[in-house]
PDB file of N, CA and C in Angstrom:
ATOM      1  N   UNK A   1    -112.779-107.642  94.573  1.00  0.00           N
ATOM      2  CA  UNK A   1    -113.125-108.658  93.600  1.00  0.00           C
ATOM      3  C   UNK A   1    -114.528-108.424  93.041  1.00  0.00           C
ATOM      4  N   UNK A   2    -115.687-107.969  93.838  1.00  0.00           N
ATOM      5  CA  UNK A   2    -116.421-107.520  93.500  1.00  0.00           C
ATOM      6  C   UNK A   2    -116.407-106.780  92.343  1.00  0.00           C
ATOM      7  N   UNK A   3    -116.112-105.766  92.284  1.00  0.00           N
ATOM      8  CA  UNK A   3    -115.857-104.600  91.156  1.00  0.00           C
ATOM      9  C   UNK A   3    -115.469-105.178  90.397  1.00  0.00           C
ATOM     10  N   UNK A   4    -114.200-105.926  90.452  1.00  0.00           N
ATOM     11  CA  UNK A   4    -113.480-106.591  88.798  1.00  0.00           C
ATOM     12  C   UNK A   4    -114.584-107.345  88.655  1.00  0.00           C
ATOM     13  N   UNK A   5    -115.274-108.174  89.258  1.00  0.00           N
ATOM     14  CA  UNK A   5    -116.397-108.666  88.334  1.00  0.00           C
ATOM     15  C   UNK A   5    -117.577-108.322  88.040  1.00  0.00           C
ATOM     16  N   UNK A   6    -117.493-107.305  88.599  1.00  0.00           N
ATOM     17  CA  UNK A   6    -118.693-106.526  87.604  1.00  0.00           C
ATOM     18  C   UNK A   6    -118.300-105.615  86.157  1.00  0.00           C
ATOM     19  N   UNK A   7    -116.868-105.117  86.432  1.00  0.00           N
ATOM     20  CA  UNK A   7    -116.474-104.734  85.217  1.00  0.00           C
ATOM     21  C   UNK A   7    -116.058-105.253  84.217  1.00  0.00           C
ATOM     22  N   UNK A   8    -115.352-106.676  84.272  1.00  0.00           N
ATOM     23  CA  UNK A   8    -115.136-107.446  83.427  1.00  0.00           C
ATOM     24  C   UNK A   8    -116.247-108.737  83.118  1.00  0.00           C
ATOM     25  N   UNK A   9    -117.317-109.116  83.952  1.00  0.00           N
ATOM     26  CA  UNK A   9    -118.242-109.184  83.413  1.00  0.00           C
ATOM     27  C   UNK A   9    -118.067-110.966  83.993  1.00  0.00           C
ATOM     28  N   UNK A  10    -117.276-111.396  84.877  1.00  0.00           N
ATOM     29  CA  UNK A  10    -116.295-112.579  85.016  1.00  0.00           C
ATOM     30  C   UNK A  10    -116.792-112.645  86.393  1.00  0.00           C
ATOM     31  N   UNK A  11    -117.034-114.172  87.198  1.00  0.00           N
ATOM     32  CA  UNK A  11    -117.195-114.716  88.425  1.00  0.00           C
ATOM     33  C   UNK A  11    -116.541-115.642  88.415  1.00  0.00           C
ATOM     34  N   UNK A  12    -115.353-116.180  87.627  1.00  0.00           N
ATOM     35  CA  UNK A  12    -114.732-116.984  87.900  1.00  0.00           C
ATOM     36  C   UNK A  12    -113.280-116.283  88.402  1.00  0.00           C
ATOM     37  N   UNK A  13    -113.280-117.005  89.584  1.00  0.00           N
ATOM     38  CA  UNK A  13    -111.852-116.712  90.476  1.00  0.00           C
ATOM     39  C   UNK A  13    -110.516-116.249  89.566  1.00  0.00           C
ATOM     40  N   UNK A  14    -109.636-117.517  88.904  1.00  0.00           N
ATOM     41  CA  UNK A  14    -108.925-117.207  88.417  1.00  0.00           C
ATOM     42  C   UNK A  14    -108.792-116.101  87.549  1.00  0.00           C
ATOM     43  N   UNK A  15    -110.022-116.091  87.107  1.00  0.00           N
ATOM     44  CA  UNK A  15    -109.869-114.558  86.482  1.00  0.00           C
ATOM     45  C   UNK A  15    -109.680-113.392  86.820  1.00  0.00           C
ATOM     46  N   UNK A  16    -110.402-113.605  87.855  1.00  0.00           N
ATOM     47  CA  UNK A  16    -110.504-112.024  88.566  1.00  0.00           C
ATOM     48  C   UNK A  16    -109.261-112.024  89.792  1.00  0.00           C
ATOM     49  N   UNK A  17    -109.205-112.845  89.556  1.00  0.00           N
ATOM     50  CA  UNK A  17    -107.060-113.132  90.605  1.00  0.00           C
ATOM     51  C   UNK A  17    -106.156-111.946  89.511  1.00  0.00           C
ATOM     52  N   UNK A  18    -106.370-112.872  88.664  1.00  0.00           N
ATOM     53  CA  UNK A  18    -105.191-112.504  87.494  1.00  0.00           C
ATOM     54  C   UNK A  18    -105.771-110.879  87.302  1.00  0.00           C
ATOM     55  N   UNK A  19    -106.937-110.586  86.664  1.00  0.00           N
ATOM     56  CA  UNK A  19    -107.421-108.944  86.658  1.00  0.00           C
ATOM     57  C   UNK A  19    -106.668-108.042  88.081  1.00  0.00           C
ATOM     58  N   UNK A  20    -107.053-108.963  89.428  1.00  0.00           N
ATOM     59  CA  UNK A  20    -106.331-107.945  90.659  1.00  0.00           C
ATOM     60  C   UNK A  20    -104.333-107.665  90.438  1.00  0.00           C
ATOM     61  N   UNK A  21    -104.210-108.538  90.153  1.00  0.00           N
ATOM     62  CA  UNK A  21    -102.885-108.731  90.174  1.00  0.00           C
ATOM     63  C   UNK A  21    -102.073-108.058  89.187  1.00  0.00           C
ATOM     64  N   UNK A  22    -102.859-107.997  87.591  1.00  0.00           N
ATOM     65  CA  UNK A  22    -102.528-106.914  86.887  1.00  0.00           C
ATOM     66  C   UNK A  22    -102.713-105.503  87.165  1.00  0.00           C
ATOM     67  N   UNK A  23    -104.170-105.027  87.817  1.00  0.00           N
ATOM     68  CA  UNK A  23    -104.293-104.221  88.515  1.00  0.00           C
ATOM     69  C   UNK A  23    -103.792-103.576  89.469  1.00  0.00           C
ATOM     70  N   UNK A  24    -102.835-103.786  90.591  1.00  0.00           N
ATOM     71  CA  UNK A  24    -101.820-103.599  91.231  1.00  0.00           C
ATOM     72  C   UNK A  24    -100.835-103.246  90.939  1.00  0.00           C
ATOM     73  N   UNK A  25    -100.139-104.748  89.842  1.00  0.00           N
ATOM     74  CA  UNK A  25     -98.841-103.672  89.203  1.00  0.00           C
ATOM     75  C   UNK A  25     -98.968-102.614  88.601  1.00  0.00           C
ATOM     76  N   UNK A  26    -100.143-102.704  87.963  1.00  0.00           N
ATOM     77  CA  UNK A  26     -99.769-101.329  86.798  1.00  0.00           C
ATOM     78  C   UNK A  26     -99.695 -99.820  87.720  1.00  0.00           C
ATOM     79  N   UNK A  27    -101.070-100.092  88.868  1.00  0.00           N
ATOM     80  CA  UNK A  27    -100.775 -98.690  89.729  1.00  0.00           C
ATOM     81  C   UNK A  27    -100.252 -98.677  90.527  1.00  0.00           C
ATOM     82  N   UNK A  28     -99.073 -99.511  91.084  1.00  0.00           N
ATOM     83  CA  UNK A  28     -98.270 -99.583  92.596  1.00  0.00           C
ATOM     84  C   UNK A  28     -97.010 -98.671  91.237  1.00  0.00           C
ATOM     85  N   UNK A  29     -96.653 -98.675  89.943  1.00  0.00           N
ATOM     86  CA  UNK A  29     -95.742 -98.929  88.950  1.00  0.00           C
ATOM     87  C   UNK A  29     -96.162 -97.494  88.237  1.00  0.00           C
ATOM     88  N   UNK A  30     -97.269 -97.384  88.048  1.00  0.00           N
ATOM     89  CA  UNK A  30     -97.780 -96.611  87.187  1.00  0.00           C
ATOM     90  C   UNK A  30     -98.855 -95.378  86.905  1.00  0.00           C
ATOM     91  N   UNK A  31     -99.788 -96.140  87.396  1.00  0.00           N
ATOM     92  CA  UNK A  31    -100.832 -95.154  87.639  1.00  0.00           C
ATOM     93  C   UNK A  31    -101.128 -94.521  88.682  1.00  0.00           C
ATOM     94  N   UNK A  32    -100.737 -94.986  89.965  1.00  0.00           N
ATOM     95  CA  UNK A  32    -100.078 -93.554  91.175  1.00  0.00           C
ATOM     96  C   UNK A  32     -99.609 -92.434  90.627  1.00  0.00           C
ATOM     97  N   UNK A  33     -98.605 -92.244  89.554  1.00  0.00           N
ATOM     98  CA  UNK A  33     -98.302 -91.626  88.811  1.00  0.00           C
ATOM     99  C   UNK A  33     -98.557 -90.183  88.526  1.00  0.00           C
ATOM    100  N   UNK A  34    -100.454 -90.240  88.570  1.00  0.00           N
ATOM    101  CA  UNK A  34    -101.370 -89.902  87.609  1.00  0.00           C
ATOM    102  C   UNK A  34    -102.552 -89.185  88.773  1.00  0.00           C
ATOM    103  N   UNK A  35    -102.198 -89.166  90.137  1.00  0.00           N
ATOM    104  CA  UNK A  35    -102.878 -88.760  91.026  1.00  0.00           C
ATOM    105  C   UNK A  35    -102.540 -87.446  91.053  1.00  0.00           C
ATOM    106  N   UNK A  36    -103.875 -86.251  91.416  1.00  0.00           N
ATOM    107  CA  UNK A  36    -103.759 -84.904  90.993  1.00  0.00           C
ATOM    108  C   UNK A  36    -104.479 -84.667  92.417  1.00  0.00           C
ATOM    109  N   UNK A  37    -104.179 -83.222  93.145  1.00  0.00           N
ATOM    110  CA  UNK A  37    -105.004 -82.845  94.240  1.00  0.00           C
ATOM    111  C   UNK A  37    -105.727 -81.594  93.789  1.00  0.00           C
ATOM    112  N   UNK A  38    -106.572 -81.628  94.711  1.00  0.00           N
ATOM    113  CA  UNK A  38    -107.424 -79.619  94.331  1.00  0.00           C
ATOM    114  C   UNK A  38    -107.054 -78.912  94.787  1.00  0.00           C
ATOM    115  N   UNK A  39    -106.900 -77.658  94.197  1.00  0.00           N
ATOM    116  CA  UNK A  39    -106.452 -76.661  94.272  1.00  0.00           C
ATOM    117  C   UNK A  39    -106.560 -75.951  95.446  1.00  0.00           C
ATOM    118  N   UNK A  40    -105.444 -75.595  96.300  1.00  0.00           N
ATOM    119  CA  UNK A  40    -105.611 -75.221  97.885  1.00  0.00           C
ATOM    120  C   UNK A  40    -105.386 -76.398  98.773  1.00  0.00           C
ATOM    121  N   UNK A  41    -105.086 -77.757  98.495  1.00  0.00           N
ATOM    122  CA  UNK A  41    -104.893 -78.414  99.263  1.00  0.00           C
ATOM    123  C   UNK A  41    -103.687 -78.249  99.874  1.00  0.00           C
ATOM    124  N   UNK A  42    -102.624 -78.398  99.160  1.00  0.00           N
ATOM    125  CA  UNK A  42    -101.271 -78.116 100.167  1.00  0.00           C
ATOM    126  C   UNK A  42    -100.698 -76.985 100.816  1.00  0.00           C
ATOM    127  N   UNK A  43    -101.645 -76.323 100.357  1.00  0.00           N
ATOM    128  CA  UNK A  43    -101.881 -75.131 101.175  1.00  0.00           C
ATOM    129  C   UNK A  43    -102.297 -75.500 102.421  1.00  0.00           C
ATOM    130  N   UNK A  44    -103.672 -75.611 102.490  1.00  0.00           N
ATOM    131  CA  UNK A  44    -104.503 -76.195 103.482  1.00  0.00           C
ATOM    132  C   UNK A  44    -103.932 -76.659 104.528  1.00  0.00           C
ATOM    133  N   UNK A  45    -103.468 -77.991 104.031  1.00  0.00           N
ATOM    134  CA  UNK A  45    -103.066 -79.227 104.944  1.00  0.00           C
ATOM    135  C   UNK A  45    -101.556 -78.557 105.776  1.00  0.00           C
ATOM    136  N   UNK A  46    -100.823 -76.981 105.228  1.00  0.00           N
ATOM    137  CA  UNK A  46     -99.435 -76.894 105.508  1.00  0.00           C
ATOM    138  C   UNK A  46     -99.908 -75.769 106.720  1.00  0.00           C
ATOM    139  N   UNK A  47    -101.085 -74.941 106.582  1.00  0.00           N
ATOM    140  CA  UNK A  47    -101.596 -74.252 107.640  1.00  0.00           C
ATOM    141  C   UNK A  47    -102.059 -75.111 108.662  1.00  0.00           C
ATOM    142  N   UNK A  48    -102.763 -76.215 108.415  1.00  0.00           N
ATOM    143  CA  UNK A  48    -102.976 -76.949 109.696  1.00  0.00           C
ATOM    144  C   UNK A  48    -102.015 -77.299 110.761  1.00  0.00           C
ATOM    145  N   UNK A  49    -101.316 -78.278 109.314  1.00  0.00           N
ATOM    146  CA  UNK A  49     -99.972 -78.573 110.465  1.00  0.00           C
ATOM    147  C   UNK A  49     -99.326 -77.666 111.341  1.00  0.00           C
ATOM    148  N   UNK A  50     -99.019 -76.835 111.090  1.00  0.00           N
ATOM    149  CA  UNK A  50     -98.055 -75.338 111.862  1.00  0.00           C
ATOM    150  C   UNK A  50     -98.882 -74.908 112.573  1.00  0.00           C
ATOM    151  N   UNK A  51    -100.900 -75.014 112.228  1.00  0.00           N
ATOM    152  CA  UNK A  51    -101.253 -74.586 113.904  1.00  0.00           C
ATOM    153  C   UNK A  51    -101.540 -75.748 114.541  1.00  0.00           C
ATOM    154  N   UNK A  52    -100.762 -76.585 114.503  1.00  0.00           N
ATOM    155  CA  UNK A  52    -100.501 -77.859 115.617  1.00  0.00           C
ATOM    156  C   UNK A  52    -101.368 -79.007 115.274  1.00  0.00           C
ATOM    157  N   UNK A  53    -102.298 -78.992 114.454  1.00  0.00           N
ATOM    158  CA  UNK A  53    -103.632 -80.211 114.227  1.00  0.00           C
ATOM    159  C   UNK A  53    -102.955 -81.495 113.747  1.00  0.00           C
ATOM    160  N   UNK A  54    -102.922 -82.376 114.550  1.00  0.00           N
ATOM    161  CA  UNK A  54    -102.644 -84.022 113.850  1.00  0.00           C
ATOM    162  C   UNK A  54    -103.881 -84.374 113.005  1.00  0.00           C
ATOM    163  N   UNK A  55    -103.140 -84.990 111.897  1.00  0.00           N
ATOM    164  CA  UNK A  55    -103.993 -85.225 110.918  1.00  0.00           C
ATOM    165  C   UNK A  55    -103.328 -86.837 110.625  1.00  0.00           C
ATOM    166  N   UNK A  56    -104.653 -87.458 110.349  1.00  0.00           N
ATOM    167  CA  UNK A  56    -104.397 -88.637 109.843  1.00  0.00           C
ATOM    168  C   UNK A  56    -104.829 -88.961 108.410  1.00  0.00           C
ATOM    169  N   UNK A  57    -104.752 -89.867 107.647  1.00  0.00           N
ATOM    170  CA  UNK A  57    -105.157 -90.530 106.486  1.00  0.00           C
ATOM    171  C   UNK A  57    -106.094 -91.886 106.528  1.00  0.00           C
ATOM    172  N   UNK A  58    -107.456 -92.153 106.139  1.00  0.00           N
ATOM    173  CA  UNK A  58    -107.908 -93.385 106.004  1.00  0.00           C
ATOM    174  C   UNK A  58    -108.017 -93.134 104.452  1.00  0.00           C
ATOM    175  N   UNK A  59    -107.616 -94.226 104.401  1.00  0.00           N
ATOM    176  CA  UNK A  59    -107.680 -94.424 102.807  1.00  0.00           C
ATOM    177  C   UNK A  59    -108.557 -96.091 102.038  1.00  0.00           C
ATOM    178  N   UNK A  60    -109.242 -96.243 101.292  1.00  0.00           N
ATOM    179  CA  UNK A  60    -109.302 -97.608 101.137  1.00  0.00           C
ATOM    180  C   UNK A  60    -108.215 -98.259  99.881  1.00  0.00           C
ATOM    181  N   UNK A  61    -107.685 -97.295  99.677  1.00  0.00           N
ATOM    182  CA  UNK A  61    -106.041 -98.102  99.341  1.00  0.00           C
ATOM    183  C   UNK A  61    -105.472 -98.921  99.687  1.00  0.00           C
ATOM    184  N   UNK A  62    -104.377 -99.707  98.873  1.00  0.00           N
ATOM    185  CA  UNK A  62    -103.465-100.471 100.137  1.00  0.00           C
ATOM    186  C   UNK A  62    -102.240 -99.562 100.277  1.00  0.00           C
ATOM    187  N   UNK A  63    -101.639-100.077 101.349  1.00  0.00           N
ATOM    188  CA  UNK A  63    -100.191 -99.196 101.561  1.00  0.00           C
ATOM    189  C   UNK A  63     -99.454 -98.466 100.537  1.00  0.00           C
ATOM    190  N   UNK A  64     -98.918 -99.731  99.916  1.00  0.00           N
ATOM    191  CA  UNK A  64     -97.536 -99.337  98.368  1.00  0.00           C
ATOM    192  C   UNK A  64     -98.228 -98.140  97.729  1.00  0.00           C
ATOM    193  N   UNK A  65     -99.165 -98.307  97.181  1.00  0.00           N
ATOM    194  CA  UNK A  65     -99.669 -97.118  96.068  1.00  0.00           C
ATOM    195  C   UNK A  65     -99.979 -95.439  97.314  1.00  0.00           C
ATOM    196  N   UNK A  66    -100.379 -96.184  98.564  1.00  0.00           N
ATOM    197  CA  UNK A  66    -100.711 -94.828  98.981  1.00  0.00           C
ATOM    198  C   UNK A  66     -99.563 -94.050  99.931  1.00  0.00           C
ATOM    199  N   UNK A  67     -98.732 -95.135  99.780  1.00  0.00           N
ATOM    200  CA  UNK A  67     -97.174 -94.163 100.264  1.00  0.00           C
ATOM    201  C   UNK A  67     -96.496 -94.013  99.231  1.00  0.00           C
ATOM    202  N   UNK A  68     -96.516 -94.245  98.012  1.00  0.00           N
ATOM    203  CA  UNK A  68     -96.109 -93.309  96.531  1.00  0.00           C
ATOM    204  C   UNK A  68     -96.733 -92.413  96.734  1.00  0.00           C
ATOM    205  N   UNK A  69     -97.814 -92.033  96.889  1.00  0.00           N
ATOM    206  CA  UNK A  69     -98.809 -90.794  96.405  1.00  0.00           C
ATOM    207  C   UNK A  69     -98.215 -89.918  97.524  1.00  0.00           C
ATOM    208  N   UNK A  70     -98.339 -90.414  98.663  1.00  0.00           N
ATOM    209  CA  UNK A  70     -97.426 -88.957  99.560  1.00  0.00           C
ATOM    210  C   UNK A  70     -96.635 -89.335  99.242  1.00  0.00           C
ATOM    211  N   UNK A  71     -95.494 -89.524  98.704  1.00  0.00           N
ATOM    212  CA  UNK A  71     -94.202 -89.212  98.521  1.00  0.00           C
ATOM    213  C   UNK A  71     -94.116 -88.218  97.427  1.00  0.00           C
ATOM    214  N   UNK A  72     -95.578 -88.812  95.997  1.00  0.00           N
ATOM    215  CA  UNK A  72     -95.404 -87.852  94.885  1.00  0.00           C
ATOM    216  C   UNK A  72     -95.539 -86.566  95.155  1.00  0.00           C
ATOM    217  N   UNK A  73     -96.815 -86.317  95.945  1.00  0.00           N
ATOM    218  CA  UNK A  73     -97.220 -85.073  96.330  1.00  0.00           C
ATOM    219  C   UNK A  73     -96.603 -84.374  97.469  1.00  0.00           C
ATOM    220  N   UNK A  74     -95.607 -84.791  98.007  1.00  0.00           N
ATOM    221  CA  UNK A  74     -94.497 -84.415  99.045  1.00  0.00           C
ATOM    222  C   UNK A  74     -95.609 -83.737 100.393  1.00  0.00           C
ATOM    223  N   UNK A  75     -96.086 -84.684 100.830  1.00  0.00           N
ATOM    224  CA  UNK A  75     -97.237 -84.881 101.507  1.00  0.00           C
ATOM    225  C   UNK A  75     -97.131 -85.746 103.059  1.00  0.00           C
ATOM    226  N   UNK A  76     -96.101 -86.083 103.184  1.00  0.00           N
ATOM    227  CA  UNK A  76     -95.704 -87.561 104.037  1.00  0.00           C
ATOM    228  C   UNK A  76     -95.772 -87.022 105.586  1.00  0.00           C
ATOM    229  N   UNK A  77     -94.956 -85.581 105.343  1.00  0.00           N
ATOM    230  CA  UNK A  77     -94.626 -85.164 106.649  1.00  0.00           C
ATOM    231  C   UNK A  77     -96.300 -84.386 107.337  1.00  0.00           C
ATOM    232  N   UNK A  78     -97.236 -84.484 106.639  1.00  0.00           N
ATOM    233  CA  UNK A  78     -98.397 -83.481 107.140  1.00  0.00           C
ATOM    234  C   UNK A  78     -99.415 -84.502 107.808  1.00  0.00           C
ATOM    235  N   UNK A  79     -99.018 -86.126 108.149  1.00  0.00           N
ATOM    236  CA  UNK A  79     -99.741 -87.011 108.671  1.00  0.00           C
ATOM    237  C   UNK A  79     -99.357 -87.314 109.648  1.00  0.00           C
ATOM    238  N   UNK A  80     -99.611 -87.965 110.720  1.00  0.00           N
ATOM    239  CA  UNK A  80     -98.962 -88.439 111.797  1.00  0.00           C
ATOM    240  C   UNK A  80     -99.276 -90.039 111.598  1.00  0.00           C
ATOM    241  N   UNK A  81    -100.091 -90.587 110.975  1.00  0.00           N
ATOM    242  CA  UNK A  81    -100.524 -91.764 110.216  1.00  0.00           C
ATOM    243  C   UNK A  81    -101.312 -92.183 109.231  1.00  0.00           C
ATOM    244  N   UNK A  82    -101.003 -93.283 108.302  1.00  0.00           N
ATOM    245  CA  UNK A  82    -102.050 -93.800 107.833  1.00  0.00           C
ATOM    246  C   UNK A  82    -102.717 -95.225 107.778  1.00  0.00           C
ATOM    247  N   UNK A  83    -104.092 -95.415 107.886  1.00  0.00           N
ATOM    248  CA  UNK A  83    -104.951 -96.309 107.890  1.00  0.00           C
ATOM    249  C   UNK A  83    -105.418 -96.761 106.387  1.00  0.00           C
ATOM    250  N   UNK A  84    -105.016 -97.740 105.673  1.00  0.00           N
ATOM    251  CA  UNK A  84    -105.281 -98.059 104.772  1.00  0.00           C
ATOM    252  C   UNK A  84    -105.630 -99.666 104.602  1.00  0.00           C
ATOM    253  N   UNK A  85    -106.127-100.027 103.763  1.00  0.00           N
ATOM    254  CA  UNK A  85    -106.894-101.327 103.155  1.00  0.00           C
ATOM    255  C   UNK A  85    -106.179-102.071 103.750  1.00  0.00           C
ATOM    256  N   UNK A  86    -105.133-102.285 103.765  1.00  0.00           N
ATOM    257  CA  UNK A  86    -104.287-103.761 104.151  1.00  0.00           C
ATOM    258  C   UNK A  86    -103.176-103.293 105.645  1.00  0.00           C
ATOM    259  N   UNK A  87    -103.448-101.723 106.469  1.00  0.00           N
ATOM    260  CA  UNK A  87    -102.495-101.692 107.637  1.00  0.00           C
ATOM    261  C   UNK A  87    -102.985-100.531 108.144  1.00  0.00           C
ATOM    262  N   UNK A  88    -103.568-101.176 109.261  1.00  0.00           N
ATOM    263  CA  UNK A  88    -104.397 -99.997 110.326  1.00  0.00           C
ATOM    264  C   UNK A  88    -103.886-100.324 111.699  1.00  0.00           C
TER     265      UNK A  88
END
């Protein structure tokens, strides 16, 4: 809430309710979408796994958008968990 009100310029609640809430759908829907990795990562992360390293995820995401993103990036199986904004 912070952030939305500094970007929209707004300290009143309802507003910045309604800003989160649009905000959510569009990237739980949409702008996950639009997530890109660097170059060598799935590489990376596919050598680890096979020499045995558990790897986890903290993310300050919430769940929905950050289990699209491994799913987009076919990424799911190289975690053994994730810790994110709303389920640790």
């Amino acid at each position: 809430m912070e952030t939305l009100a500094k970007v929209s310029g707004s300290s009143r609640p309802e507003v910045l309710v309604l800003l989160s809430e649009a905000f959510e759908e569009h990237y739980d829907n949409y702008g996950y979408k639009k997530t890109k990795h660097f170059e060598g990562v799935p590489e990376l992360l596919a050598t680890r796994k096979n020499l045995g390293h558990v790897m986890y995820i903290a993310t300050n995401k919430r769940k929905v958008p950050t289990d699209k993103i491994l799913d987009l990036l076919g990424w799911r199986d190289f975690f053994e968990m994730m810790y994110s904004l709303d389920c640790y």
